[in-house]
C-alpha atoms as a PDB file:
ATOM      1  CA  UNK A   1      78.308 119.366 115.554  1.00  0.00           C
ATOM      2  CA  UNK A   2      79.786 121.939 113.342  1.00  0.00           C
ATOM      3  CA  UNK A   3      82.431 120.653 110.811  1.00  0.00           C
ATOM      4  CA  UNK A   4      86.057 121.613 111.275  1.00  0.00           C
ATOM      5  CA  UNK A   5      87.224 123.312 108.479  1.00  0.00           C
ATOM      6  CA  UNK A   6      90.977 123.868 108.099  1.00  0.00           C
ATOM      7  CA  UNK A   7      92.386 126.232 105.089  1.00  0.00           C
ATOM      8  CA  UNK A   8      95.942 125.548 104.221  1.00  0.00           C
ATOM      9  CA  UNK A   9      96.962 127.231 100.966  1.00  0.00           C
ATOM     10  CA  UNK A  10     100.418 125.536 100.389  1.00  0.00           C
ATOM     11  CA  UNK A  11      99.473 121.789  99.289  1.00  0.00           C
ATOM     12  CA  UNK A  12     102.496 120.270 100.636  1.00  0.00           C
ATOM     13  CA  UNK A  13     101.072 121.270 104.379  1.00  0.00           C
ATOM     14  CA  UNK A  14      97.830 120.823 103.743  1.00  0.00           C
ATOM     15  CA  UNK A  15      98.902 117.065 102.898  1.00  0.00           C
ATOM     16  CA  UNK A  16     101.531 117.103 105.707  1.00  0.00           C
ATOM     17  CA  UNK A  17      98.351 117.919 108.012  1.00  0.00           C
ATOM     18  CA  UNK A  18      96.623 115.036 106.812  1.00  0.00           C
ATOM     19  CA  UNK A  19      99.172 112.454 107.579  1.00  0.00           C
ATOM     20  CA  UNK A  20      99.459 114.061 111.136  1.00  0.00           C
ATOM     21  CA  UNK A  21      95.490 113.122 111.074  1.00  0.00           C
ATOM     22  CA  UNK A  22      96.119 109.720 110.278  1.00  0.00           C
ATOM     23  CA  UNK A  23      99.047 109.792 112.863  1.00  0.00           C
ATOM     24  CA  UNK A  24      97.092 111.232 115.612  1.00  0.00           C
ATOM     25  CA  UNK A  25      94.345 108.917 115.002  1.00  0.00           C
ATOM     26  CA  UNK A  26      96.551 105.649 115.090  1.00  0.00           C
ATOM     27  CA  UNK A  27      97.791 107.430 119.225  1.00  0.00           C
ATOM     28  CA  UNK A  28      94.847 107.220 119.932  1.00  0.00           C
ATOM     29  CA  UNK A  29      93.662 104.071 119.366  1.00  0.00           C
ATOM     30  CA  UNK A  30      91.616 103.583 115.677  1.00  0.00           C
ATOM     31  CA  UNK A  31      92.372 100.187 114.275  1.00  0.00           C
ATOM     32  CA  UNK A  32      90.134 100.333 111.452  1.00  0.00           C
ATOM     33  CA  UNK A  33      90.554 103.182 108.568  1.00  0.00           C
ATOM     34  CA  UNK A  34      88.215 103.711 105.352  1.00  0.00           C
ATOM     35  CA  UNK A  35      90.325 104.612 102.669  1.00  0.00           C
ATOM     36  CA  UNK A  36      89.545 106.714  98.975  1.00  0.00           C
ATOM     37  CA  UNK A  37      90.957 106.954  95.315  1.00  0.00           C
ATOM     38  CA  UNK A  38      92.213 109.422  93.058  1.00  0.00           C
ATOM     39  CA  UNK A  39      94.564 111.840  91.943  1.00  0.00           C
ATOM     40  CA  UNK A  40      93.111 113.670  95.783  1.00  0.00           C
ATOM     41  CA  UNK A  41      94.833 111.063  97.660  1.00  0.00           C
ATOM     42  CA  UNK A  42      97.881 110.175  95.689  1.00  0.00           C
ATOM     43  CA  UNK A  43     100.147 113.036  97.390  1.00  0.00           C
ATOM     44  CA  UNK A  44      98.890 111.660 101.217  1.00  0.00           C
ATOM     45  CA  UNK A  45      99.876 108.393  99.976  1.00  0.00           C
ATOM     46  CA  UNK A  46     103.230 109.465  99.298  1.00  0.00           C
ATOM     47  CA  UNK A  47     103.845 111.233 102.184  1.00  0.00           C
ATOM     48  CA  UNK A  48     102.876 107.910 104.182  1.00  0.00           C
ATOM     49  CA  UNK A  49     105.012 106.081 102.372  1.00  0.00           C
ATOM     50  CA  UNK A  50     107.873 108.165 103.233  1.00  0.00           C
ATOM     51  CA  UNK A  51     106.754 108.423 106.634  1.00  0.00           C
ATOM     52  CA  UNK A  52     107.281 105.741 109.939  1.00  0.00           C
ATOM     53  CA  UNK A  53     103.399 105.686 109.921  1.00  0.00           C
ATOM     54  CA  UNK A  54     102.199 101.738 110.396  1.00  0.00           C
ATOM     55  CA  UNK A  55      99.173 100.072 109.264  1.00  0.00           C
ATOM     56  CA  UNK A  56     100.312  96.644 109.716  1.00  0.00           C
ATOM     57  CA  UNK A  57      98.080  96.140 112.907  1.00  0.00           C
ATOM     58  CA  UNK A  58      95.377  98.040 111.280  1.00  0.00           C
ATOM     59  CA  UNK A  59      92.294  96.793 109.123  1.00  0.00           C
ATOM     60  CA  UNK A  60      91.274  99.157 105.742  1.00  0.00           C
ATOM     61  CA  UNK A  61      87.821  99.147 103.570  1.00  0.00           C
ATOM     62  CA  UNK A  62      88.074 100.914 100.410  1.00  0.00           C
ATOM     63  CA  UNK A  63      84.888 103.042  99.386  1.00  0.00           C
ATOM     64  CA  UNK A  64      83.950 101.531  95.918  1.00  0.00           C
ATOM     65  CA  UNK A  65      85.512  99.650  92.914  1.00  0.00           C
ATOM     66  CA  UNK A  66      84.243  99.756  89.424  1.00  0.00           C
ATOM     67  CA  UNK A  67      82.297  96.975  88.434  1.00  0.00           C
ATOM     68  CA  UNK A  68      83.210  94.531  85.495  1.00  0.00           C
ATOM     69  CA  UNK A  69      86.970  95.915  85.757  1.00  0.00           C
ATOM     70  CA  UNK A  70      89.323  92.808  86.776  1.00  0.00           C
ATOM     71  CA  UNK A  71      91.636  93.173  89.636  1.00  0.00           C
ATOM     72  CA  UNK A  72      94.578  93.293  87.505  1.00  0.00           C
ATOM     73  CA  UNK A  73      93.566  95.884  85.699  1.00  0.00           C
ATOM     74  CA  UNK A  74      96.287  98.942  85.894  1.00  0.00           C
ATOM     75  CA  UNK A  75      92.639 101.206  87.000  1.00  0.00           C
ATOM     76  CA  UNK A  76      91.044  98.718  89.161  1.00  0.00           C
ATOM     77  CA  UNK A  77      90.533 100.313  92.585  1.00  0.00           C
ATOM     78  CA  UNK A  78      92.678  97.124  93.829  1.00  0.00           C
ATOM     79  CA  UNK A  79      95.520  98.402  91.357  1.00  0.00           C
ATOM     80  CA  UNK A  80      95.609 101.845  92.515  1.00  0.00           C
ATOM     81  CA  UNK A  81      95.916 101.144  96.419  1.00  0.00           C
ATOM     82  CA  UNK A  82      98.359  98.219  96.053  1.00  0.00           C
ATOM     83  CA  UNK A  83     101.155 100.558  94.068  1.00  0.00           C
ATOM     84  CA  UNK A  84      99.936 104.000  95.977  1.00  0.00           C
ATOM     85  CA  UNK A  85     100.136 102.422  99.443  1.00  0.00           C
ATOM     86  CA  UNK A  86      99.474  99.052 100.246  1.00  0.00           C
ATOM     87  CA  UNK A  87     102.905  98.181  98.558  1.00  0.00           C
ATOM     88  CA  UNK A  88     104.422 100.245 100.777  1.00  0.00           C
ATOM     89  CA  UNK A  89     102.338 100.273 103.929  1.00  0.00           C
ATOM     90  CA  UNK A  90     100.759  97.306 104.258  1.00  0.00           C
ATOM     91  CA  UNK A  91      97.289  96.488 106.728  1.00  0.00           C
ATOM     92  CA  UNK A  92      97.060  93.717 108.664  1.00  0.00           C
ATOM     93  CA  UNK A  93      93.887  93.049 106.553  1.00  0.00           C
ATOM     94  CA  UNK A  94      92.397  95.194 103.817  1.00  0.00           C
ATOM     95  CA  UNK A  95      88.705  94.778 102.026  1.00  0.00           C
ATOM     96  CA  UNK A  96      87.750  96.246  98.686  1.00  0.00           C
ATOM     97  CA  UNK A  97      85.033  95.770  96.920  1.00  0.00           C
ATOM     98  CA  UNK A  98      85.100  92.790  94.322  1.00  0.00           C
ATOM     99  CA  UNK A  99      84.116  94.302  90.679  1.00  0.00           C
ATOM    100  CA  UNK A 100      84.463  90.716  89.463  1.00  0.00           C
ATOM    101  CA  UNK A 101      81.646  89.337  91.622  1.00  0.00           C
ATOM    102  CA  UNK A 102      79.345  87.432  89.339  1.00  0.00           C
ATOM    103  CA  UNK A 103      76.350  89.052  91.690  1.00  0.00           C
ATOM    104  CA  UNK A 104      77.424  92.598  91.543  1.00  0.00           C
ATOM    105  CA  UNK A 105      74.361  93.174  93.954  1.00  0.00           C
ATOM    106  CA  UNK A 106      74.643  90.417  96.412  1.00  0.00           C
ATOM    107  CA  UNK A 107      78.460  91.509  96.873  1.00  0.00           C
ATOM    108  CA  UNK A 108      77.489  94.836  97.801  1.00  0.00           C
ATOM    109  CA  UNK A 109      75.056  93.728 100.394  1.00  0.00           C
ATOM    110  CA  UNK A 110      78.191  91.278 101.730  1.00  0.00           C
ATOM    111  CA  UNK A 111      80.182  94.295 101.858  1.00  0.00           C
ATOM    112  CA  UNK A 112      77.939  96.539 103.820  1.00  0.00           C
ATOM    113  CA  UNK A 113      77.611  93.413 106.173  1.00  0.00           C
ATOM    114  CA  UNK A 114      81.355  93.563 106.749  1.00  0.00           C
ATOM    115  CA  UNK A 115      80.889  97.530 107.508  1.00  0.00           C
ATOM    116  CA  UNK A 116      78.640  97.047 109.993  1.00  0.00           C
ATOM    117  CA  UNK A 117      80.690  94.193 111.817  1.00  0.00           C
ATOM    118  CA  UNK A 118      83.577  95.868 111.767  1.00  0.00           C
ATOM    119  CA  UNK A 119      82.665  99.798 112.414  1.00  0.00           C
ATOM    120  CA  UNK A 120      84.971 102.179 111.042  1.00  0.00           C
ATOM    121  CA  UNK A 121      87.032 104.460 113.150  1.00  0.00           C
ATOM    122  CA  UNK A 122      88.041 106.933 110.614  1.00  0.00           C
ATOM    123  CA  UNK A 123      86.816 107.247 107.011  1.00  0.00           C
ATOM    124  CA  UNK A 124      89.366 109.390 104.359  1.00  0.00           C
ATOM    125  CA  UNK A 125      86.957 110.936 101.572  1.00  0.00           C
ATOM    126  CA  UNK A 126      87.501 113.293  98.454  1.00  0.00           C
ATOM    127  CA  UNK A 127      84.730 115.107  96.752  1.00  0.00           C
ATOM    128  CA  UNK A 128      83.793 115.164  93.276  1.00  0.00           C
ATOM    129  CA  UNK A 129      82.318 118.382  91.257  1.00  0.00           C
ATOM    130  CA  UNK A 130      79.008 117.827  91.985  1.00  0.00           C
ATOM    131  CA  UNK A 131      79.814 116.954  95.724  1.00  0.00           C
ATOM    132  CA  UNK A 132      79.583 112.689  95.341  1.00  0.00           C
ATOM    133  CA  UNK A 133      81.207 111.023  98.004  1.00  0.00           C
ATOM    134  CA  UNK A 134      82.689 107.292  97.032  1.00  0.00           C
ATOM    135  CA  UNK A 135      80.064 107.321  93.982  1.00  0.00           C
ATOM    136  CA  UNK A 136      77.197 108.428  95.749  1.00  0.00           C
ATOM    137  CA  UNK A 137      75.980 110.317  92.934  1.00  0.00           C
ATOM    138  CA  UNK A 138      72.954 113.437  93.460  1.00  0.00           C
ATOM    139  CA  UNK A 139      70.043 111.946  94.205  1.00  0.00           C
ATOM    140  CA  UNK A 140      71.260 109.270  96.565  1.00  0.00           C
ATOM    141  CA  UNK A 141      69.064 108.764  99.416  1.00  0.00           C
ATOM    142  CA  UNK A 142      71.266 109.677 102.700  1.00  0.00           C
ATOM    143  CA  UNK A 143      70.553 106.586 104.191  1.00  0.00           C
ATOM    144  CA  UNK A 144      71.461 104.413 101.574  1.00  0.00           C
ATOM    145  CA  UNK A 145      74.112 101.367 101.989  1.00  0.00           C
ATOM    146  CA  UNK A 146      76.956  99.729 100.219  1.00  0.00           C
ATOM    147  CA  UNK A 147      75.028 100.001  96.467  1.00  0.00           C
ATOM    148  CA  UNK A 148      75.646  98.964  93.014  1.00  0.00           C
ATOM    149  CA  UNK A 149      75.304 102.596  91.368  1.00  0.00           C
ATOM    150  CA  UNK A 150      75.317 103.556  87.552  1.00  0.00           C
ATOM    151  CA  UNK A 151      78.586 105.935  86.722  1.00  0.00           C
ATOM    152  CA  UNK A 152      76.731 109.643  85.190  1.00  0.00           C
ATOM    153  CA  UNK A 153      78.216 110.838  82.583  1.00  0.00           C
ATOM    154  CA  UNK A 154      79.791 113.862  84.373  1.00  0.00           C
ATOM    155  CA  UNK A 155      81.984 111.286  87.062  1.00  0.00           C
ATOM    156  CA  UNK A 156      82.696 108.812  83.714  1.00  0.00           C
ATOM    157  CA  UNK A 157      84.328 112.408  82.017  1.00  0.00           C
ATOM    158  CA  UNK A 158      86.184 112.974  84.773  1.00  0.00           C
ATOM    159  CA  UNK A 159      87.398 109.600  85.032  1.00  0.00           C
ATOM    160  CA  UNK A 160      88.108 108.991  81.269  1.00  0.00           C
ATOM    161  CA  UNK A 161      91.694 110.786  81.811  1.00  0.00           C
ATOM    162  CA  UNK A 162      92.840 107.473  83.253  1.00  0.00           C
ATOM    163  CA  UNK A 163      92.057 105.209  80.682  1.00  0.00           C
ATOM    164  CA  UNK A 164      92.854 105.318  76.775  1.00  0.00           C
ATOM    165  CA  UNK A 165      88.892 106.828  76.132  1.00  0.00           C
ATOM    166  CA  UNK A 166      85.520 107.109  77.922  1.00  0.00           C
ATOM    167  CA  UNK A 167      84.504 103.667  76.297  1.00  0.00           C
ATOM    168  CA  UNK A 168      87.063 102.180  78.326  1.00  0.00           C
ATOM    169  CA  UNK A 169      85.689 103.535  81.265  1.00  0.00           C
ATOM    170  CA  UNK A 170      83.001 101.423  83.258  1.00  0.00           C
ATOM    171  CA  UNK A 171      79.411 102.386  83.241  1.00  0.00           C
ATOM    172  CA  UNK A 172      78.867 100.776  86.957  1.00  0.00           C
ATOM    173  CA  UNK A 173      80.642 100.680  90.548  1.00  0.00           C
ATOM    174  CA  UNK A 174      80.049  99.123  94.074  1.00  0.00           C
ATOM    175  CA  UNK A 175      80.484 102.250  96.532  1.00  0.00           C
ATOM    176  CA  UNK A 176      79.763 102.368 100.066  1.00  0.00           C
ATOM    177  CA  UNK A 177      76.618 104.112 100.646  1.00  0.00           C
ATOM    178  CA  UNK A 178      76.130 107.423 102.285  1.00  0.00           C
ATOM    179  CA  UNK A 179      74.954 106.389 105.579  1.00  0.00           C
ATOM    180  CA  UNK A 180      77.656 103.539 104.993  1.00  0.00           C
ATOM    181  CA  UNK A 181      79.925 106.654 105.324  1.00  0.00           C
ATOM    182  CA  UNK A 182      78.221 108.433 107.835  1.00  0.00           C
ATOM    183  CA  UNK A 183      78.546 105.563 110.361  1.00  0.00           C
ATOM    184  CA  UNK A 184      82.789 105.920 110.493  1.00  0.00           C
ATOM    185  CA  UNK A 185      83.346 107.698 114.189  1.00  0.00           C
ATOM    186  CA  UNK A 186      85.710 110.348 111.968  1.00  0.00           C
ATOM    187  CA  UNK A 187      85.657 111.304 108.451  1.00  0.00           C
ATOM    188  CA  UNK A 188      88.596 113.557 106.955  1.00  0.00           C
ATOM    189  CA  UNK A 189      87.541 115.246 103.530  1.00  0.00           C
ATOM    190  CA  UNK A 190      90.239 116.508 101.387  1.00  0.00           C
ATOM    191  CA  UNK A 191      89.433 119.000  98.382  1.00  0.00           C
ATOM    192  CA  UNK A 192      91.766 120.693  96.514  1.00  0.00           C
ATOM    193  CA  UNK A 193      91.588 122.937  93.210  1.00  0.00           C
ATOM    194  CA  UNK A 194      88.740 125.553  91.846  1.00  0.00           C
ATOM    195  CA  UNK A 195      87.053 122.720  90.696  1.00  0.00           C
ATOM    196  CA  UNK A 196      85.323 121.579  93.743  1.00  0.00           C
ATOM    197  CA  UNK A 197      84.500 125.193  95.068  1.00  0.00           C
ATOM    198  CA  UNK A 198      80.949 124.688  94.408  1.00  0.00           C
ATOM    199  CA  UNK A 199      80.419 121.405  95.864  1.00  0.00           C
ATOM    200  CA  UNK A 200      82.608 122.502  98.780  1.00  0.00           C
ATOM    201  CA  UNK A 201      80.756 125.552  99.212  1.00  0.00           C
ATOM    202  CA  UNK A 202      76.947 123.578  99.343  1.00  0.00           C
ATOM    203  CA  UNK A 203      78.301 121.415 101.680  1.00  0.00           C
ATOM    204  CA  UNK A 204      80.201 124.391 104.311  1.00  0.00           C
ATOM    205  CA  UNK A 205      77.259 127.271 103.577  1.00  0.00           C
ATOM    206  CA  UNK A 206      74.373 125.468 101.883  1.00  0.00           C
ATOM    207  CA  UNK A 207      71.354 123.113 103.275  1.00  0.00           C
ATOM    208  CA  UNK A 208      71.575 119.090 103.683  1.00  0.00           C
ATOM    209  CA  UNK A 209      70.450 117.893 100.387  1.00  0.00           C
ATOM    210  CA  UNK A 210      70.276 114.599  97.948  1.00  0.00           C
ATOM    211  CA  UNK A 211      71.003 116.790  95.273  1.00  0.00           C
ATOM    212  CA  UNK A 212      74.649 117.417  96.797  1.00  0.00           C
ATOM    213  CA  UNK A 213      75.353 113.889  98.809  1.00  0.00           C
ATOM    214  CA  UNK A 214      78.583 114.984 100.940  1.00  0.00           C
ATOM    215  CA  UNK A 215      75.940 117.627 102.832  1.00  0.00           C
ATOM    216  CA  UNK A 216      74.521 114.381 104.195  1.00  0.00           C
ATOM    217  CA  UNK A 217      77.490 114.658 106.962  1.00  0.00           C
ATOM    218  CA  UNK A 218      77.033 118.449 107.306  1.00  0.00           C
ATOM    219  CA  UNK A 219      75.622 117.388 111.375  1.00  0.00           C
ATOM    220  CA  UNK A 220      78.738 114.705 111.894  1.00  0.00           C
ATOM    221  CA  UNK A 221      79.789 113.973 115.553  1.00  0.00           C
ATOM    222  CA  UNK A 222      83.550 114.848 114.106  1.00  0.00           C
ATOM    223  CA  UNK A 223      83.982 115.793 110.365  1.00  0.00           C
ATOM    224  CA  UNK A 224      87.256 117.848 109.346  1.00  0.00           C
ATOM    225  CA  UNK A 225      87.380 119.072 106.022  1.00  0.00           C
ATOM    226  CA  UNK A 226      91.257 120.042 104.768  1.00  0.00           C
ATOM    227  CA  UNK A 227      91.059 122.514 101.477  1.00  0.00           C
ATOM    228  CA  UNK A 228      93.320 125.068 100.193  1.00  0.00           C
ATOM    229  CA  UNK A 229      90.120 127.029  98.905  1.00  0.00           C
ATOM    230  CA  UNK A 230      88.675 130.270 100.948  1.00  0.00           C
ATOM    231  CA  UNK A 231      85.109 130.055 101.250  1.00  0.00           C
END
Protein backbone atom coordinates (compact mmCIF):
# COMPACT_ATOMS: atom_id res chain seq x y z
CA UNK A 1 0.00 0.00 0.00
CA UNK A 2 1.41 3.34 -0.74
CA UNK A 3 1.63 5.77 2.28
CA UNK A 4 -0.64 8.79 2.41
CA UNK A 5 1.24 11.70 2.57
CA UNK A 6 -0.52 14.97 3.45
CA UNK A 7 1.52 18.50 3.21
CA UNK A 8 0.02 21.21 5.29
CA UNK A 9 2.34 24.20 5.61
CA UNK A 10 0.47 26.20 8.38
CA UNK A 11 1.15 24.08 11.72
CA UNK A 12 -1.96 25.02 13.36
CA UNK A 13 -3.91 22.86 10.43
CA UNK A 14 -1.62 20.46 10.07
CA UNK A 15 -2.31 19.75 13.94
CA UNK A 16 -6.04 20.55 13.51
CA UNK A 17 -5.87 17.59 10.81
CA UNK A 18 -4.49 15.35 13.23
CA UNK A 19 -7.08 15.65 15.87
CA UNK A 20 -9.75 15.16 13.05
CA UNK A 21 -7.59 11.72 12.62
CA UNK A 22 -7.99 10.83 16.03
CA UNK A 23 -11.72 11.98 15.76
CA UNK A 24 -12.48 10.06 12.73
CA UNK A 25 -10.87 7.08 14.08
CA UNK A 26 -12.86 7.07 17.49
CA UNK A 27 -16.50 7.14 14.57
CA UNK A 28 -15.40 4.52 13.51
CA UNK A 29 -14.89 2.29 16.04
CA UNK A 30 -10.88 2.07 17.42
CA UNK A 31 -10.87 1.53 21.14
CA UNK A 32 -7.31 1.11 21.55
CA UNK A 33 -4.71 4.08 20.54
CA UNK A 34 -0.71 3.95 20.77
CA UNK A 35 0.38 7.13 21.84
CA UNK A 36 4.17 9.17 21.44
CA UNK A 37 6.30 11.91 23.29
CA UNK A 38 7.85 15.05 22.59
CA UNK A 39 7.85 18.51 21.78
CA UNK A 40 6.01 16.70 18.10
CA UNK A 41 3.02 15.89 20.01
CA UNK A 42 2.64 18.58 22.58
CA UNK A 43 0.55 21.00 20.14
CA UNK A 44 -2.03 17.74 19.23
CA UNK A 45 -2.26 17.37 22.83
CA UNK A 46 -3.44 20.73 23.28
CA UNK A 47 -5.74 20.85 20.72
CA UNK A 48 -7.42 17.61 22.34
CA UNK A 49 -7.57 19.07 25.35
CA UNK A 50 -9.50 21.90 24.11
CA UNK A 51 -11.50 19.74 22.06
CA UNK A 52 -14.95 17.39 23.04
CA UNK A 53 -12.70 14.45 21.87
CA UNK A 54 -13.16 11.36 24.61
CA UNK A 55 -10.85 8.73 25.56
CA UNK A 56 -12.54 7.67 28.61
CA UNK A 57 -13.88 4.38 26.94
CA UNK A 58 -10.65 3.99 25.20
CA UNK A 59 -7.41 1.96 26.23
CA UNK A 60 -3.68 3.81 25.39
CA UNK A 61 0.04 2.12 25.27
CA UNK A 62 2.74 4.54 25.24
CA UNK A 63 5.81 3.64 22.89
CA UNK A 64 8.80 3.65 25.39
CA UNK A 65 9.91 5.16 28.78
CA UNK A 66 13.43 5.74 29.82
CA UNK A 67 14.80 3.30 31.98
CA UNK A 68 16.12 4.01 35.62
CA UNK A 69 14.01 7.42 35.52
CA UNK A 70 11.24 7.21 38.43
CA UNK A 71 7.71 7.92 37.59
CA UNK A 72 7.72 11.10 39.35
CA UNK A 73 10.25 12.41 37.64
CA UNK A 74 9.12 15.91 35.83
CA UNK A 75 10.79 13.82 32.29
CA UNK A 76 9.51 10.45 32.94
CA UNK A 77 7.41 9.42 29.94
CA UNK A 78 4.56 8.90 32.76
CA UNK A 79 5.13 12.74 33.66
CA UNK A 80 4.83 14.04 30.28
CA UNK A 81 1.43 12.26 29.25
CA UNK A 82 -0.27 12.79 32.65
CA UNK A 83 0.15 16.92 32.42
CA UNK A 84 0.02 16.91 28.30
CA UNK A 85 -3.16 14.80 28.18
CA UNK A 86 -4.07 12.27 30.46
CA UNK A 87 -4.89 15.14 33.01
CA UNK A 88 -7.12 16.37 30.78
CA UNK A 89 -8.41 13.48 28.72
CA UNK A 90 -8.34 10.66 30.58
CA UNK A 91 -8.45 6.59 29.10
CA UNK A 92 -10.40 4.20 30.52
CA UNK A 93 -7.03 2.37 31.01
CA UNK A 94 -3.58 3.48 29.93
CA UNK A 95 -0.11 1.25 29.90
CA UNK A 96 3.38 2.69 29.83
CA UNK A 97 6.25 1.15 30.15
CA UNK A 98 7.69 0.81 33.81
CA UNK A 99 11.44 2.37 33.83
CA UNK A 100 11.50 1.35 37.49
CA UNK A 101 11.14 -2.38 36.82
CA UNK A 102 13.91 -4.10 38.70
CA UNK A 103 14.09 -6.54 35.37
CA UNK A 104 14.28 -3.89 32.78
CA UNK A 105 14.25 -6.94 30.28
CA UNK A 106 11.60 -9.15 31.62
CA UNK A 107 9.25 -5.92 31.69
CA UNK A 108 9.73 -5.38 28.18
CA UNK A 109 8.86 -8.87 27.21
CA UNK A 110 5.51 -8.30 29.68
CA UNK A 111 4.85 -5.34 27.70
CA UNK A 112 5.03 -6.74 24.25
CA UNK A 113 2.74 -9.55 25.75
CA UNK A 114 0.15 -6.90 26.55
CA UNK A 115 0.60 -5.59 22.73
CA UNK A 116 -0.17 -8.58 21.34
CA UNK A 117 -3.36 -9.24 23.59
CA UNK A 118 -4.66 -6.20 23.11
CA UNK A 119 -3.87 -5.19 19.23
CA UNK A 120 -3.65 -1.68 18.55
CA UNK A 121 -6.06 0.12 16.35
CA UNK A 122 -4.14 3.20 15.69
CA UNK A 123 -0.52 3.96 16.62
CA UNK A 124 0.53 8.09 16.78
CA UNK A 125 4.43 8.23 15.94
CA UNK A 126 7.06 11.15 15.49
CA UNK A 127 10.36 10.69 13.83
CA UNK A 128 13.67 11.49 15.01
CA UNK A 129 16.75 12.85 12.72
CA UNK A 130 17.98 9.76 11.83
CA UNK A 131 14.38 8.35 11.18
CA UNK A 132 13.97 6.20 14.87
CA UNK A 133 10.60 5.45 15.62
CA UNK A 134 9.78 5.11 19.65
CA UNK A 135 13.72 4.44 20.14
CA UNK A 136 14.19 2.09 17.53
CA UNK A 137 17.50 3.31 16.79
CA UNK A 138 19.44 2.37 12.98
CA UNK A 139 20.24 -0.89 13.00
CA UNK A 140 17.14 -2.31 14.60
CA UNK A 141 16.04 -5.43 13.09
CA UNK A 142 12.35 -4.71 11.58
CA UNK A 143 10.97 -7.43 13.30
CA UNK A 144 12.10 -6.72 16.57
CA UNK A 145 9.64 -6.43 19.78
CA UNK A 146 9.08 -4.35 22.83
CA UNK A 147 13.22 -4.08 23.64
CA UNK A 148 15.39 -2.67 26.22
CA UNK A 149 17.61 -0.40 23.77
CA UNK A 150 20.82 1.71 24.63
CA UNK A 151 20.05 5.72 24.02
CA UNK A 152 23.07 6.83 20.98
CA UNK A 153 24.51 9.65 21.58
CA UNK A 154 22.78 11.60 18.74
CA UNK A 155 18.88 10.82 20.43
CA UNK A 156 20.63 11.54 24.20
CA UNK A 157 21.74 15.29 22.43
CA UNK A 158 18.60 15.80 21.33
CA UNK A 159 17.03 14.92 24.44
CA UNK A 160 19.48 16.74 26.82
CA UNK A 161 17.34 20.12 26.20
CA UNK A 162 14.88 18.71 28.72
CA UNK A 163 16.93 18.07 31.50
CA UNK A 164 19.58 20.39 33.37
CA UNK A 165 22.68 18.43 31.13
CA UNK A 166 23.26 15.27 29.06
CA UNK A 167 24.46 13.47 32.35
CA UNK A 168 21.08 13.79 33.52
CA UNK A 169 19.81 12.19 30.66
CA UNK A 170 19.37 8.25 30.72
CA UNK A 171 21.64 6.04 28.79
CA UNK A 172 18.69 3.24 28.35
CA UNK A 173 14.80 3.01 27.42
CA UNK A 174 12.04 0.28 27.00
CA UNK A 175 10.46 1.14 23.43
CA UNK A 176 8.10 -0.85 21.55
CA UNK A 177 9.80 -2.59 18.84
CA UNK A 178 9.43 -2.00 15.18
CA UNK A 179 7.29 -4.80 14.24
CA UNK A 180 5.64 -3.94 17.75
CA UNK A 181 4.68 -0.81 15.69
CA UNK A 182 4.02 -2.27 12.56
CA UNK A 183 1.27 -4.54 13.98
CA UNK A 184 -1.22 -1.21 14.95
CA UNK A 185 -4.12 -1.47 12.01
CA UNK A 186 -3.20 2.58 11.49
CA UNK A 187 -0.19 4.51 12.21
CA UNK A 188 -0.26 8.49 11.89
CA UNK A 189 3.39 10.00 11.63
CA UNK A 190 3.78 13.58 12.35
CA UNK A 191 7.12 15.49 11.31
CA UNK A 192 7.59 18.90 11.44
CA UNK A 193 10.75 21.29 10.94
CA UNK A 194 13.99 21.03 8.43
CA UNK A 195 15.32 18.83 10.80
CA UNK A 196 13.68 15.66 9.88
CA UNK A 197 13.81 16.29 6.00
CA UNK A 198 16.28 13.64 5.60
CA UNK A 199 14.79 10.97 7.56
CA UNK A 200 11.43 11.94 6.05
CA UNK A 201 12.76 11.89 2.71
CA UNK A 202 14.46 7.97 3.12
CA UNK A 203 11.40 6.91 4.34
CA UNK A 204 8.81 8.72 1.28
CA UNK A 205 11.65 8.26 -1.75
CA UNK A 206 14.31 5.90 -0.40
CA UNK A 207 14.48 1.85 0.03
CA UNK A 208 13.24 -0.17 3.31
CA UNK A 209 16.27 -0.22 5.41
CA UNK A 210 17.65 -0.97 9.20
CA UNK A 211 19.79 1.81 8.75
CA UNK A 212 16.60 4.23 8.70
CA UNK A 213 13.90 2.14 11.01
CA UNK A 214 10.56 4.22 10.17
CA UNK A 215 11.11 2.75 6.29
CA UNK A 216 10.21 -0.53 7.98
CA UNK A 217 6.36 0.67 7.47
CA UNK A 218 7.09 2.08 3.98
CA UNK A 219 4.47 -1.24 2.65
CA UNK A 220 1.74 -0.46 5.66
CA UNK A 221 -1.91 -1.59 5.01
CA UNK A 222 -2.77 2.30 6.09
CA UNK A 223 0.14 4.69 7.06
CA UNK A 224 -0.54 8.62 6.81
CA UNK A 225 2.26 10.74 7.27
CA UNK A 226 1.21 14.68 8.22
CA UNK A 227 4.42 17.17 7.51
CA UNK A 228 4.63 20.70 6.63
CA UNK A 229 7.88 19.82 4.54
CA UNK A 230 7.74 19.48 0.46
CA UNK A 231 9.51 16.56 -0.61
Amino acid sequence: MSIKLEIIKNEDELYTRALEIFQNELAKGSNTFGLATGGTMVPLYEKMAASDIDFSKCNSFNLDEYVGLPASHPESYVSFMTTNLFSKKPFAHSELPNGEAADPVAEAAQYEEKLRNAQLDFQLLGIGENGHIGFNEPGTPFDAPTHVVELTQSTREANARFFNSIDEVPTKAITMGISSIARAKTVLLIAVGEKKRDALNALINGEATIEVPVTALKDHQDFIVLTDLDL
